[in-house]
Protein backbone atom coordinates (compact mmCIF):
# COMPACT_ATOMS: atom_id res chain seq x y z
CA UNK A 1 94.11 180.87 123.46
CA UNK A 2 92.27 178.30 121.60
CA UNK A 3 90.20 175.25 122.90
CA UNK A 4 92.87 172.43 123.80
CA UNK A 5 92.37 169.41 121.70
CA UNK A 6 91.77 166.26 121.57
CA UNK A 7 95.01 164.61 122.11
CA UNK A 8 95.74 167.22 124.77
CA UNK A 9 92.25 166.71 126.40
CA UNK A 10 93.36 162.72 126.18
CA UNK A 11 96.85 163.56 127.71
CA UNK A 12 95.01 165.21 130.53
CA UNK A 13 92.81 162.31 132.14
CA UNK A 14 94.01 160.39 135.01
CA UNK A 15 94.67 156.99 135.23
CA UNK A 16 91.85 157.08 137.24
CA UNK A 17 89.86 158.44 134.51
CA UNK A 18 91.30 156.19 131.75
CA UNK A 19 90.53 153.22 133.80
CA UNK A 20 86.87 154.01 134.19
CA UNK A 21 86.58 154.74 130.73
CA UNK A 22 87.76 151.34 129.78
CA UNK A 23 85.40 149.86 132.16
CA UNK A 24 83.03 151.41 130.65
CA UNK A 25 83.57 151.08 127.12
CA UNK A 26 85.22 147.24 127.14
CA UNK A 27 83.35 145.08 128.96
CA UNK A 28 85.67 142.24 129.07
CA UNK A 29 88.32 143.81 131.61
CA UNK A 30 85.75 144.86 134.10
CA UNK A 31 87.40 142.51 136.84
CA UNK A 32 85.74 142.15 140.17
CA UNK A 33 87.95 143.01 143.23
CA UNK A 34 88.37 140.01 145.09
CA UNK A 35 89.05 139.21 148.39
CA UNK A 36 92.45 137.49 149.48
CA UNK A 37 91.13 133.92 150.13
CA UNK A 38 88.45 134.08 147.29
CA UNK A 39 91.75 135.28 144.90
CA UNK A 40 94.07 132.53 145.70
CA UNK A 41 91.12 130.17 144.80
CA UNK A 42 90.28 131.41 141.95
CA UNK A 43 94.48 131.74 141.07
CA UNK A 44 94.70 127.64 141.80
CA UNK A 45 91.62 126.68 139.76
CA UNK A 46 93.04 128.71 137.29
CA UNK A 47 96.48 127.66 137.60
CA UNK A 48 94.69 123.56 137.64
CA UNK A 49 93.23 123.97 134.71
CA UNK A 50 96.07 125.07 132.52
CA UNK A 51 98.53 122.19 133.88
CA UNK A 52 95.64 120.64 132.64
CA UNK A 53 95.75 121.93 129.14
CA UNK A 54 99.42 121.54 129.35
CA UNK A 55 99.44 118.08 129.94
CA UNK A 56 96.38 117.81 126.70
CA UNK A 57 99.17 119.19 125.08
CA UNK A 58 101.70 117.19 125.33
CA UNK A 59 100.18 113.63 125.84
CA UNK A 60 96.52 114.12 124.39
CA UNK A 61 93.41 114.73 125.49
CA UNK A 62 90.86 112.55 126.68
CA UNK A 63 87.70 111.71 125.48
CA UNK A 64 86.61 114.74 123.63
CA UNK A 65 83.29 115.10 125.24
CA UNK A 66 85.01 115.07 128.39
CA UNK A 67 87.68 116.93 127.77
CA UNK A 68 85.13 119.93 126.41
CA UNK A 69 83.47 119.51 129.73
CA UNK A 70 86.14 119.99 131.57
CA UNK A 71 87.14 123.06 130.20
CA UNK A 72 83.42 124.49 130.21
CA UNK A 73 82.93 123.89 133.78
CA UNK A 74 86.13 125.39 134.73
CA UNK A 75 85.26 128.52 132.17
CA UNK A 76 81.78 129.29 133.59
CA UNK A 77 82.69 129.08 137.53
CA UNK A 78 85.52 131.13 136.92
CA UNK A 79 83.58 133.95 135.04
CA UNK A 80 81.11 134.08 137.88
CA UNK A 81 83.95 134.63 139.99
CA UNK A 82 85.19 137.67 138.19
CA UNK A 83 82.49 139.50 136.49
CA UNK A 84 80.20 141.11 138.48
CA UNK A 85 76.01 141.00 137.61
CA UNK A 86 75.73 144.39 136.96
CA UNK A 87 78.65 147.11 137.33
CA UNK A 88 81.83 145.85 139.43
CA UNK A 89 82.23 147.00 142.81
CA UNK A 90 84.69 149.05 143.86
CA UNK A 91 85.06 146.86 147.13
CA UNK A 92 84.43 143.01 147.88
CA UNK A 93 81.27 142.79 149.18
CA UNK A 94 80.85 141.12 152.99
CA UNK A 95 77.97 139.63 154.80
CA UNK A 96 75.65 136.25 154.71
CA UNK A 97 74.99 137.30 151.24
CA UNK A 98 78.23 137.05 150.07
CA UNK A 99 80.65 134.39 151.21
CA UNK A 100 83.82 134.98 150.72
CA UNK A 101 83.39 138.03 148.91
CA UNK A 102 81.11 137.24 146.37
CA UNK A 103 77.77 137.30 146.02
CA UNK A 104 74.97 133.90 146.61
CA UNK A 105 73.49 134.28 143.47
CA UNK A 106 77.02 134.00 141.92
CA UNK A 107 78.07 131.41 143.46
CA UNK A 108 74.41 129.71 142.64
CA UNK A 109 75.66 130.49 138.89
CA UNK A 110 78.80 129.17 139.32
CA UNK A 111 78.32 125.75 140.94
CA UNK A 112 75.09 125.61 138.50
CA UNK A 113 77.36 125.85 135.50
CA UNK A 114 79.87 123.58 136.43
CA UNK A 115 77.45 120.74 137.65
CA UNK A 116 75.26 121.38 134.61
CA UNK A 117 78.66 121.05 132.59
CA UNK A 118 80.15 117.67 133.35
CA UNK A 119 76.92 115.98 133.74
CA UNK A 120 77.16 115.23 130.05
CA UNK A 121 80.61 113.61 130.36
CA UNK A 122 79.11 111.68 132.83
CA UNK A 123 76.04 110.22 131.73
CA UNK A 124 78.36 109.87 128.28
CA UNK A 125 78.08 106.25 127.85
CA UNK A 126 74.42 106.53 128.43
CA UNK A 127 73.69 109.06 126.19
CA UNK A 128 73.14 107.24 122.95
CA UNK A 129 69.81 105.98 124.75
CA UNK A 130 68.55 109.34 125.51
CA UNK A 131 69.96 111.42 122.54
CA UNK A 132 66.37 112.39 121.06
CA UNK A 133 64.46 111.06 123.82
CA UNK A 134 65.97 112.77 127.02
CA UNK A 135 64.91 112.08 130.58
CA UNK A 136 63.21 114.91 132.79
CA UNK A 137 66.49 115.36 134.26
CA UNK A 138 68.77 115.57 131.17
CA UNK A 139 65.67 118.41 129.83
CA UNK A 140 66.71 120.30 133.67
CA UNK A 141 70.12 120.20 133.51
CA UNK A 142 70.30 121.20 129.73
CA UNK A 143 68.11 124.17 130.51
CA UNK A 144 70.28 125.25 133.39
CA UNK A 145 73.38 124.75 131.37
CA UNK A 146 71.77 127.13 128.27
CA UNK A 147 70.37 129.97 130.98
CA UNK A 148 74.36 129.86 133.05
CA UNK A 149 76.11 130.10 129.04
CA UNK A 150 73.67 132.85 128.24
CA UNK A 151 74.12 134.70 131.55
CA UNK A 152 78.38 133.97 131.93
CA UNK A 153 78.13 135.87 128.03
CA UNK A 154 76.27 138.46 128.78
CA UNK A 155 78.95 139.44 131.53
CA UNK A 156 82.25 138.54 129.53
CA UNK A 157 81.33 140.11 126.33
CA UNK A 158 78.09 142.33 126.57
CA UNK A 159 74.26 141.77 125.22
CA UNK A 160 74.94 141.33 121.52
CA UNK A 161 76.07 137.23 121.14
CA UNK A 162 72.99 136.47 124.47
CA UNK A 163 70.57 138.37 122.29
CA UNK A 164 71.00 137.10 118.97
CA UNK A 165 71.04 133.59 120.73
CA UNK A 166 67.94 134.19 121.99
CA UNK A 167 66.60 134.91 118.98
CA UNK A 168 67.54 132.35 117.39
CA UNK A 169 66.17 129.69 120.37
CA UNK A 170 63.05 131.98 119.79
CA UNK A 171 62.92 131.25 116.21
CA UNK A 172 63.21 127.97 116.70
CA UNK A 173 60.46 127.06 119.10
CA UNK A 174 57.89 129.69 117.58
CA UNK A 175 58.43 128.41 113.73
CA UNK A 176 54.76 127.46 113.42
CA UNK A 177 53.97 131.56 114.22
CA UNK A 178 56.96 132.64 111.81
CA UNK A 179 55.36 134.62 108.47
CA UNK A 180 55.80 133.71 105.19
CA UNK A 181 59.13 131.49 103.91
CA UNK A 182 60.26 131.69 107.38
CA UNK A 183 57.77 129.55 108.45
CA UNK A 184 58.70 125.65 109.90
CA UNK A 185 57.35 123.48 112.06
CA UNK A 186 58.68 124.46 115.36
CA UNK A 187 60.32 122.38 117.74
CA UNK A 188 59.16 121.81 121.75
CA UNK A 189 61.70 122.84 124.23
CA UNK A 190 62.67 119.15 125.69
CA UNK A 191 63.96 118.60 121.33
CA UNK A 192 65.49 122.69 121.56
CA UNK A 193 67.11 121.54 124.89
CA UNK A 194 68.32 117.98 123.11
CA UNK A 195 69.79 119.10 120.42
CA UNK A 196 71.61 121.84 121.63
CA UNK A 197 72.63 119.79 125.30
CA UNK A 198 72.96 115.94 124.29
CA UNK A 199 74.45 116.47 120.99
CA UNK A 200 77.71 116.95 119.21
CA UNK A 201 76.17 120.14 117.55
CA UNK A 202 75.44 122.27 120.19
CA UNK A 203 77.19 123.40 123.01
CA UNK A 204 79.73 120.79 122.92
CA UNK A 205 79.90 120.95 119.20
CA UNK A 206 83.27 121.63 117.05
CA UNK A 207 83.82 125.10 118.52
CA UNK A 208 84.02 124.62 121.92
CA UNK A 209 86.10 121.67 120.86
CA UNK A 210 88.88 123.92 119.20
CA UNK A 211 88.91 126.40 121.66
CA UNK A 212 89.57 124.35 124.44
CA UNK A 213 91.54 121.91 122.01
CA UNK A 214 93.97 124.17 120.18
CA UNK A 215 93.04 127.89 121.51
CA UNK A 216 93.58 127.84 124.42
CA UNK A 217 97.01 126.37 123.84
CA UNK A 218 98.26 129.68 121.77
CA UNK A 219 96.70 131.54 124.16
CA UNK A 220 98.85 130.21 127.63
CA UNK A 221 101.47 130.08 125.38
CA UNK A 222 101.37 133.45 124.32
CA UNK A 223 100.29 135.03 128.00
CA UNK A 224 103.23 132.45 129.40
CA UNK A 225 105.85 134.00 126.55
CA UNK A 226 104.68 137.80 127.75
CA UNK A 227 105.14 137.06 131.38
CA UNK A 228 108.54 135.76 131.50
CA UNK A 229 110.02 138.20 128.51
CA UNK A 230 110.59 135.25 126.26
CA UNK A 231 109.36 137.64 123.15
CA UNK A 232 112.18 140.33 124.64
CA UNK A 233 115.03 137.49 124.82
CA UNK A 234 114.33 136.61 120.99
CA UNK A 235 114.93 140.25 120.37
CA UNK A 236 117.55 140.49 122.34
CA UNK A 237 119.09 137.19 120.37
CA UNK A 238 118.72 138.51 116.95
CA UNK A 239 120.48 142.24 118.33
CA UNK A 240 123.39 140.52 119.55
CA UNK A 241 123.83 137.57 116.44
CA UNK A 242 123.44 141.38 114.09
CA UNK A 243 126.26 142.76 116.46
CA UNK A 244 128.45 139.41 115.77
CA UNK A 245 127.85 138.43 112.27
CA UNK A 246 126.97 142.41 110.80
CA UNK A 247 123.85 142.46 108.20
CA UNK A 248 123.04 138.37 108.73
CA UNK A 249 121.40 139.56 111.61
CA UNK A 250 118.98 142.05 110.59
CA UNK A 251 116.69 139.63 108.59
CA UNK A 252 116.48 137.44 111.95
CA UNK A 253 115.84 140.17 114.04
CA UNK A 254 112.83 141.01 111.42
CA UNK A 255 111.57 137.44 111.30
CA UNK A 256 111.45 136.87 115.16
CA UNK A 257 110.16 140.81 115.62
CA UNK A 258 107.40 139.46 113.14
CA UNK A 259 106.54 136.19 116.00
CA UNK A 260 107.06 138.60 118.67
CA UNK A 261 104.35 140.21 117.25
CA UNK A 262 102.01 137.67 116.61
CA UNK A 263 102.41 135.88 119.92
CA UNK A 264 100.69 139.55 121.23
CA UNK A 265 97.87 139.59 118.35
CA UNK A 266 97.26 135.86 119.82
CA UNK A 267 96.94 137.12 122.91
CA UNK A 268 95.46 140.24 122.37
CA UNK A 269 92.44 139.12 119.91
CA UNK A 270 92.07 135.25 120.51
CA UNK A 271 88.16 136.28 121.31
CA UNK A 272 87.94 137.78 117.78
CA UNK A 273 89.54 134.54 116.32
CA UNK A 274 86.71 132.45 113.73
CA UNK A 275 87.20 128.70 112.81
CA UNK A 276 86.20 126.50 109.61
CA UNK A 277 85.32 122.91 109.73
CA UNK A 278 85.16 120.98 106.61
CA UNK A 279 82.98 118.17 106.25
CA UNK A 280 85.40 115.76 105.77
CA UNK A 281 88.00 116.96 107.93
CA UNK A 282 88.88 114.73 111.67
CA UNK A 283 87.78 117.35 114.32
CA UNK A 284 90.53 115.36 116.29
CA UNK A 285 93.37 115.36 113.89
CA UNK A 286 96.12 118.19 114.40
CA UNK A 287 97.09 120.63 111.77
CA UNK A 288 99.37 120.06 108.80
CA UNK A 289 102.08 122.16 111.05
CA UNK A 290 102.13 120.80 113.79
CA UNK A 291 102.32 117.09 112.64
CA UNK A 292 105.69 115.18 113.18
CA UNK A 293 107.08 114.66 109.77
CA UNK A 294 108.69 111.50 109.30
């Protein structure tokens, strides 16, 4: 007999075996196992923050810088939560070392981030005295905040985005050493930590304001829609009006098969997702769709 192959080879592995390999190969499903206390924490922040979004939704969000800090802090504790450092334990851990579960130095990381996070919001109405001229403190916490992002990325989605990041803070505080056309005049770490912490163009610039403005929002939707089979009953709509009314009923059942299917691309790809700003365009101002149209 031949060599199997590779389909039957695939049909052969475990679901043991097929979950390691996605572990392996995707890093954003590699979970930590959590403890029962530490779980039902982390399921109430997480169930806080989108009532939270909900409520955005439906009666508008606050000021923006707040509102992105918000969402930031709740992101970056709750990452620490579930990704591990290094490879994810096959049990919660137990000891001093880990309270409830979980490891100091992630819980150092977590309540880092989210202090680091919403001190921006609230030094806000202070900040047009500092923006270029930051204290000693504003220069701590912005570094904090960059080293948390950096480390919280490097867990969700691998070393590519952390790398070229740091290459690009890199480039930016070694210009004067930069060959050639690439050469500039460099910028000290209190302006790299500015610009990138105090302003409206770096962390808490335009995309962090449309994911946690209008992303997210598909997103809960879609998960929300998955969860409770509201894709299926749609389905199950247009089947029964084709059943009732004969051929008017295919075309609907295409149509909502169509959102069916995009509410799980949404869901399934919203990391993948890139957003345009125009110049002249209200960061603030909803989409032609979704406008009322009176």
């Amino acid at each position: 007999m031949g060599n199997p192959s590779e389909t039957e080879r695939a049909e052969a592995l475990t679901e043991e075996e097929m979950k390691a390999l996605e572990e392996r190969f995707d890093s954003e499903i590699r979970f930590r196992p959590l403890p029962r206390l530490l779980g039902w924490i982390a399921g109430g922040a997480l169930f806080v923050l989108s009532c939270y979004h909900y409520y955005t939704a439906g009666y508008g969000i606050p000021q923006a810088t707040t509102h992105r800090g918000l969402h930031l802090a709740f992101t970056l504790a709750l990452i620490f939560v579930f990704f591990a450092v290094w490879h994810q334990p096959r049990e919660p851990r137990r000891g001093l070392l880990a309270p409830l579960g979980m490891p100091l130095l992630d819980w150092v990381f977590a309540i880092a981030g989210a202090v680091s996070a919403l001190y921006v919001p609230w030094i806000f109405n202070e900040l047009a005295f500092r923006v270029g001229d930051p204290l000693p403190i504003d220069v701590i916490m912005g570094t904090v905040l960059i080293v948390v992002l950096l480390e919280a990325t490097r867990r969700a989605m691998g070393w590519p985005l952390p790398v070229i990041a740091l290459l690009f803070i890199a480039y930016a505080y070694f210009g004067q050493s930069m060959p050639g056309i690439f050469a500039h005049p460099g910028a000290s770490w209190d302006n790299i930590v500015n610009h990138l912490y105090l302003t409206s163009q770096g962390i808490y610039g335009t995309a962090l304001g449309v994911i946690s403005t209008y992303v997210f929002h598909f997103v809960l939707f879609g998960v929300l829609a998955t969860r409770i089979g509201l894709g299926q009953l749609f389905i199950d709509l247009a089947s029964a009006c084709r059943a009732l009314f004969g051929g008017t009923g295919q075309g609907v059942g295409s149509l909502l098969s169509y959102a069916r299917f995009d509410l799980r691309l949404v869901h399934c790809q919203h990391r993948h997702h890139r957003f345009t700003h125009h110049p002249g365009d209200d960061p603030h101002r909803l989409p032609t769709p979704f406008r009322s149209r009176r």
